[in-house]
N, C-alpha and C. Protein backbone atom coordinates (compact mmCIF):
# COMPACT_ATOMS: atom_id res chain seq x y z
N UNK A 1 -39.22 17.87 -13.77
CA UNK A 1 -37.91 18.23 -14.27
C UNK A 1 -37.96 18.33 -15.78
N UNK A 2 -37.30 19.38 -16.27
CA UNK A 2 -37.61 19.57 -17.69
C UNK A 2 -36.57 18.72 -18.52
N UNK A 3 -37.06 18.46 -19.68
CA UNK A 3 -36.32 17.39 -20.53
C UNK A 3 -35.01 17.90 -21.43
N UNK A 4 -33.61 17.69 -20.69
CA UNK A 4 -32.46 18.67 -21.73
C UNK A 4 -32.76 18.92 -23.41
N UNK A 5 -31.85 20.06 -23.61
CA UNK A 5 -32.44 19.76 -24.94
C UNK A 5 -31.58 19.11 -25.56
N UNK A 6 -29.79 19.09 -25.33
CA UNK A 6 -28.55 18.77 -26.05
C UNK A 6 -28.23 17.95 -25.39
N UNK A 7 -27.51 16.32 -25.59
CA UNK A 7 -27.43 15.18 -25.09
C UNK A 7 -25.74 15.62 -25.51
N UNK A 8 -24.60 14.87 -25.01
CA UNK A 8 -23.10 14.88 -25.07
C UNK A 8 -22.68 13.63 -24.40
N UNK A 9 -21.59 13.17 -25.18
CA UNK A 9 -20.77 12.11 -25.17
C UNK A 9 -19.31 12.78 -25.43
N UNK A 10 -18.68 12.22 -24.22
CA UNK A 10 -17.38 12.14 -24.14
C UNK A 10 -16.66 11.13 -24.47
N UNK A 11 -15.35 10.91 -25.85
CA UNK A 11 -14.54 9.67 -26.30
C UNK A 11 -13.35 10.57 -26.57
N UNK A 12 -12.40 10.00 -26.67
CA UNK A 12 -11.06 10.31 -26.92
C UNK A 12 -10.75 11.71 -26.53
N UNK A 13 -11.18 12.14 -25.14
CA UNK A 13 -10.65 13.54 -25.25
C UNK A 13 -11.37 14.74 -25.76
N UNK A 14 -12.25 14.24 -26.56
CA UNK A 14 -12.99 15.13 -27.28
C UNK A 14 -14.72 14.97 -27.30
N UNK A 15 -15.61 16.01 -27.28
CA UNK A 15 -17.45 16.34 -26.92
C UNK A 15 -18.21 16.09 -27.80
N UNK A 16 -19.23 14.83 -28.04
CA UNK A 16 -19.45 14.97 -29.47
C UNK A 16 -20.93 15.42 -28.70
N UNK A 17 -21.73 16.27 -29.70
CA UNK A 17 -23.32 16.50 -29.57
C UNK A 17 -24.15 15.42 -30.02
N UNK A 18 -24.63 14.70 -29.44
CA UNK A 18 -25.46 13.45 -29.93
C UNK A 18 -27.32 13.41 -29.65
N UNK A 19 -27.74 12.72 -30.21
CA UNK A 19 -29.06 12.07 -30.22
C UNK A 19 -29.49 11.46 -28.84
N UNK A 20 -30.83 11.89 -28.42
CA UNK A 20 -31.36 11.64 -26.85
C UNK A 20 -31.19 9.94 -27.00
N UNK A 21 -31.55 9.66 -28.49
CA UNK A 21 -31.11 7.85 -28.05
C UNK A 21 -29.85 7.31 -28.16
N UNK A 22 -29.12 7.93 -28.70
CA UNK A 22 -27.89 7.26 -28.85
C UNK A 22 -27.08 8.21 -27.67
N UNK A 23 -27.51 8.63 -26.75
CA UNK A 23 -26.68 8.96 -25.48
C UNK A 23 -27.01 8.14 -24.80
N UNK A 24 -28.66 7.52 -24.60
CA UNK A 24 -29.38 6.63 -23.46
C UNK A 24 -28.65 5.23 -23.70
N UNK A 25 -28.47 4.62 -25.48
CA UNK A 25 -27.84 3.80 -25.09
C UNK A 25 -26.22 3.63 -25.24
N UNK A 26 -25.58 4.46 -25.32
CA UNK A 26 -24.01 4.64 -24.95
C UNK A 26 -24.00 4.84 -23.70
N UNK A 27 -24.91 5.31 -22.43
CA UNK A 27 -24.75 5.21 -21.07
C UNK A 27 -25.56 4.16 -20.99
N UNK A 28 -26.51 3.57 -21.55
CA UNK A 28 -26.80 2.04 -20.80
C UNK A 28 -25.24 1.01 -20.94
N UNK A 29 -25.15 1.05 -22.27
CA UNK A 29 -23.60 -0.17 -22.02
C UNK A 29 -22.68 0.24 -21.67
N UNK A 30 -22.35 1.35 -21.14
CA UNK A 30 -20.92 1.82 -20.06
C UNK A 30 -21.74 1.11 -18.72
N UNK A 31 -22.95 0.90 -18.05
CA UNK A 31 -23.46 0.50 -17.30
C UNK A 31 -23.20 -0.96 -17.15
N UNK A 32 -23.89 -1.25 -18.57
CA UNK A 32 -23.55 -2.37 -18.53
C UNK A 32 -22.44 -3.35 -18.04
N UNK A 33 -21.42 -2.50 -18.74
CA UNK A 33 -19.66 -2.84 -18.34
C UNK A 33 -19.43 -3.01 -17.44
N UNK A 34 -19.79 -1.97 -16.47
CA UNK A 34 -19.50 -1.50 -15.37
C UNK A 34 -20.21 -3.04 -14.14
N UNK A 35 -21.26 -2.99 -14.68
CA UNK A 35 -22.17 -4.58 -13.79
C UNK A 35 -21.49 -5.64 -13.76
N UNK A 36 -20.47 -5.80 -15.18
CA UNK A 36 -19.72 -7.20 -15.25
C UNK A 36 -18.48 -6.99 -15.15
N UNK A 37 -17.74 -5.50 -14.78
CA UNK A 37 -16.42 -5.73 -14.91
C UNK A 37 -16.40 -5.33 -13.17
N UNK A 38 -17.54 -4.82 -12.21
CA UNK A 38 -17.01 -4.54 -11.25
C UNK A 38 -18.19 -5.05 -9.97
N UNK A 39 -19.24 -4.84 -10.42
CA UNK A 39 -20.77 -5.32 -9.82
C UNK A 39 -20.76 -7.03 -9.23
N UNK A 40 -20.58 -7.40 -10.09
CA UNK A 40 -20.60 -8.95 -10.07
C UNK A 40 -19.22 -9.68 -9.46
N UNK A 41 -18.39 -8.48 -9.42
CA UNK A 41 -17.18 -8.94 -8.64
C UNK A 41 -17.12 -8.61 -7.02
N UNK A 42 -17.96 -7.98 -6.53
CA UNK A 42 -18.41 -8.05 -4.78
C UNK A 42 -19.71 -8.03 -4.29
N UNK A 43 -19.00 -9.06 -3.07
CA UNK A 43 -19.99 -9.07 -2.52
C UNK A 43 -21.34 -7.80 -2.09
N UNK A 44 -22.21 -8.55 -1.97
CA UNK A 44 -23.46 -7.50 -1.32
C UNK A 44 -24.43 -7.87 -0.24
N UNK A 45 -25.24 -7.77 0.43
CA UNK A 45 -26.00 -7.59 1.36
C UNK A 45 -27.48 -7.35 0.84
N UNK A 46 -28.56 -7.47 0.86
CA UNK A 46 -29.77 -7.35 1.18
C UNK A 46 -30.96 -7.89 2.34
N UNK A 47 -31.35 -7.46 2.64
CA UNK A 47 -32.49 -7.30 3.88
C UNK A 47 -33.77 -8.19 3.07
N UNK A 48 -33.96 -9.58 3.79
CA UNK A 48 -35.12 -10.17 3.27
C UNK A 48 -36.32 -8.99 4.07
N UNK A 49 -37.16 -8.75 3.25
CA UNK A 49 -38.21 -7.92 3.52
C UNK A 49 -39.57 -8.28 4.89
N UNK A 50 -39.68 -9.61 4.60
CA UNK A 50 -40.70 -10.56 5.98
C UNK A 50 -39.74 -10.75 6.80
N UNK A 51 -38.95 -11.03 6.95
CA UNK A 51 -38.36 -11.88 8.22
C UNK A 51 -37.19 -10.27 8.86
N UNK A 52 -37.02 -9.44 8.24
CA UNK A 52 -35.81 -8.86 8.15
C UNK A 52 -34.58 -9.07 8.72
N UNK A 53 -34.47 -10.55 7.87
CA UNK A 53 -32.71 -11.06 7.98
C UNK A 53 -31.92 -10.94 7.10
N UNK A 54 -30.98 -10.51 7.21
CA UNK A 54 -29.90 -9.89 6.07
C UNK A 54 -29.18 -11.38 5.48
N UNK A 55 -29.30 -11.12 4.17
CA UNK A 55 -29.29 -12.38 3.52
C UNK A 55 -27.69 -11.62 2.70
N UNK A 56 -26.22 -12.50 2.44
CA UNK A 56 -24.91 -12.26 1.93
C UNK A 56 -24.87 -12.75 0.58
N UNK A 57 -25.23 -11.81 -0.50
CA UNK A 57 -24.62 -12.55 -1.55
C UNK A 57 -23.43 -12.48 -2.09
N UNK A 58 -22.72 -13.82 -2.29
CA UNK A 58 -21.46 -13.82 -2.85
C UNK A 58 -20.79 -13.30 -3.47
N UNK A 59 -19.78 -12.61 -3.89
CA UNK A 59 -19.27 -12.17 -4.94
C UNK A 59 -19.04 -13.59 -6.15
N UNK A 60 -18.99 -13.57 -7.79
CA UNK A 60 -19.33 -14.66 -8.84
C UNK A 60 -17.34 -14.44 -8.75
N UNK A 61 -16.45 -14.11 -8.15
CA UNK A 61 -15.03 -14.44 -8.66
C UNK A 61 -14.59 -14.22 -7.27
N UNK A 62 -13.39 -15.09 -6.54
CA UNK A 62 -12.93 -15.33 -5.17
C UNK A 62 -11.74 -14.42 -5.78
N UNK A 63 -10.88 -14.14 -5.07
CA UNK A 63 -8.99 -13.68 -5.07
C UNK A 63 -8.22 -15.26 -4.05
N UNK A 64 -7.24 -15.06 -4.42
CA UNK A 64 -6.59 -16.34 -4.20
C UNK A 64 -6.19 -15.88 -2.56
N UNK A 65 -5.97 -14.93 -2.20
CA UNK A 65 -5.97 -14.37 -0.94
C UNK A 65 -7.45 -14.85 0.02
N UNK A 66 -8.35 -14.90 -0.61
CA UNK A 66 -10.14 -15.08 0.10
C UNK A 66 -10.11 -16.66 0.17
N UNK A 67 -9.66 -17.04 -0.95
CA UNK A 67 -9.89 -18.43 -1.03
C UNK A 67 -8.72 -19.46 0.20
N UNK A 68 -7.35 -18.20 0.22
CA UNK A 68 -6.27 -19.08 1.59
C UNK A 68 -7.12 -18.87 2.69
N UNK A 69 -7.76 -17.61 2.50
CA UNK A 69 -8.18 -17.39 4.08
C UNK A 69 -9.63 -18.68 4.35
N UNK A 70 -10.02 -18.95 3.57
CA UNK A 70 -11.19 -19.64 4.01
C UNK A 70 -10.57 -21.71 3.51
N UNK A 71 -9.67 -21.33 3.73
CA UNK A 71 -8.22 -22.79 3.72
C UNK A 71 -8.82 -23.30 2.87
N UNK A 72 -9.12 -23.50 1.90
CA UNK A 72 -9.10 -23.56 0.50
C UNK A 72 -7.48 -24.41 0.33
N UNK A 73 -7.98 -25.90 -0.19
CA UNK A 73 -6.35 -26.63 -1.00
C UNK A 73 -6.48 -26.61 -2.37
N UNK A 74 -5.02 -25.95 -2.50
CA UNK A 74 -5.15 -26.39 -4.09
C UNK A 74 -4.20 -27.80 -4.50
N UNK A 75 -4.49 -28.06 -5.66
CA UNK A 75 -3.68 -29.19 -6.09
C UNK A 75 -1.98 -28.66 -6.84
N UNK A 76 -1.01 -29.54 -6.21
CA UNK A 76 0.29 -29.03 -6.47
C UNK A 76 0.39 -29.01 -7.61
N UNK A 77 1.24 -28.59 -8.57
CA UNK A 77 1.26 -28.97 -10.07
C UNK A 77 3.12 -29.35 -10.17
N UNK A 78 3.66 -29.21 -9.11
CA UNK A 78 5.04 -29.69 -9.46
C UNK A 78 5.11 -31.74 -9.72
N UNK A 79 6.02 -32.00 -10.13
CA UNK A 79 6.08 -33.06 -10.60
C UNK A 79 6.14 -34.32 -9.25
N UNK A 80 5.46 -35.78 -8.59
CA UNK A 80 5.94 -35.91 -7.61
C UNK A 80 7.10 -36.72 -7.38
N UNK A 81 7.48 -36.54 -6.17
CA UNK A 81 9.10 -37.08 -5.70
C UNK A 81 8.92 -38.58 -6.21
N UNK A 82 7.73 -39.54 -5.86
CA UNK A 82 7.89 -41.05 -6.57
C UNK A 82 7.73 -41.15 -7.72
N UNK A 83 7.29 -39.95 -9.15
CA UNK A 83 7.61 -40.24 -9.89
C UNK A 83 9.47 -39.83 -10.90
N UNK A 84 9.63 -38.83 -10.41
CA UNK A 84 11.05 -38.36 -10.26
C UNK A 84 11.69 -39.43 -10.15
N UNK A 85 11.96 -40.24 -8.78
CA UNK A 85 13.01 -41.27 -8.51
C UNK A 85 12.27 -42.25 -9.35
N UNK A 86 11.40 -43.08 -9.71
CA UNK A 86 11.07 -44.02 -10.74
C UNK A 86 11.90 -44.01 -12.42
N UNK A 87 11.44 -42.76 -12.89
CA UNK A 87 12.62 -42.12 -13.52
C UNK A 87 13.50 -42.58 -13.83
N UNK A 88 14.46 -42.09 -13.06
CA UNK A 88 15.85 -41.88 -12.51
C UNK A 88 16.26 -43.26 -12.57
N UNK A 89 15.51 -44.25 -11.81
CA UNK A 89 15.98 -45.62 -11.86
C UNK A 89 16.06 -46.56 -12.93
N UNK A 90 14.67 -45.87 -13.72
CA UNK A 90 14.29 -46.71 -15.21
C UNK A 90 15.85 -45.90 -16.44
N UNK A 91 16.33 -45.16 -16.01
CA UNK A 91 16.97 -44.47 -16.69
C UNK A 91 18.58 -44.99 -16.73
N UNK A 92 18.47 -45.35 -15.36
CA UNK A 92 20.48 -46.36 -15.43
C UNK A 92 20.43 -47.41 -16.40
């Protein structure tokens, strides 16, 4: 495959003509981005190669929806009822 000769970057709407390296790395860190803003947020699958058992890797961030479904408790943060009425009593 022959090597382009004119490299282009697209920003604001507008085409700039750029340098074979400074296109390679303005598309490596849109890549990059892309690994940590969307990659690392689902799950995936791979095939151990000897055994061929499909091994689940996790997604690195749950949704609070994934986490009810797999009954997941969280801790209440409202105030509790015995300290309320303690309160109340120290207060007459």
């Amino acid at each position: 495959m022959a090597e382009r000769e004119k490299y282009y970057i697209g920003l604001n709407g507008q085409i700039f003509e750029v340098s074979k390296e400074l296109y390679e790395t303005y598309y490596k860190g849109q890549r990059k981005e892309k690994y940590f803003t969307h990659d690392l947020k689902q799950e995936h699958t791979k095939v151990d190669k000897e055994t061929g058992e499909m091994i689940v890797i996790p997604s690195r961030e749950d949704s609070y929806e994934r986490l009810l479904e797999a009954e997941k408790q969280f801790a209440e943060e409202t105030e509790k009822v015995e300290d309320v009425a303690v309160r109340a009593v120290m207060l007459e």
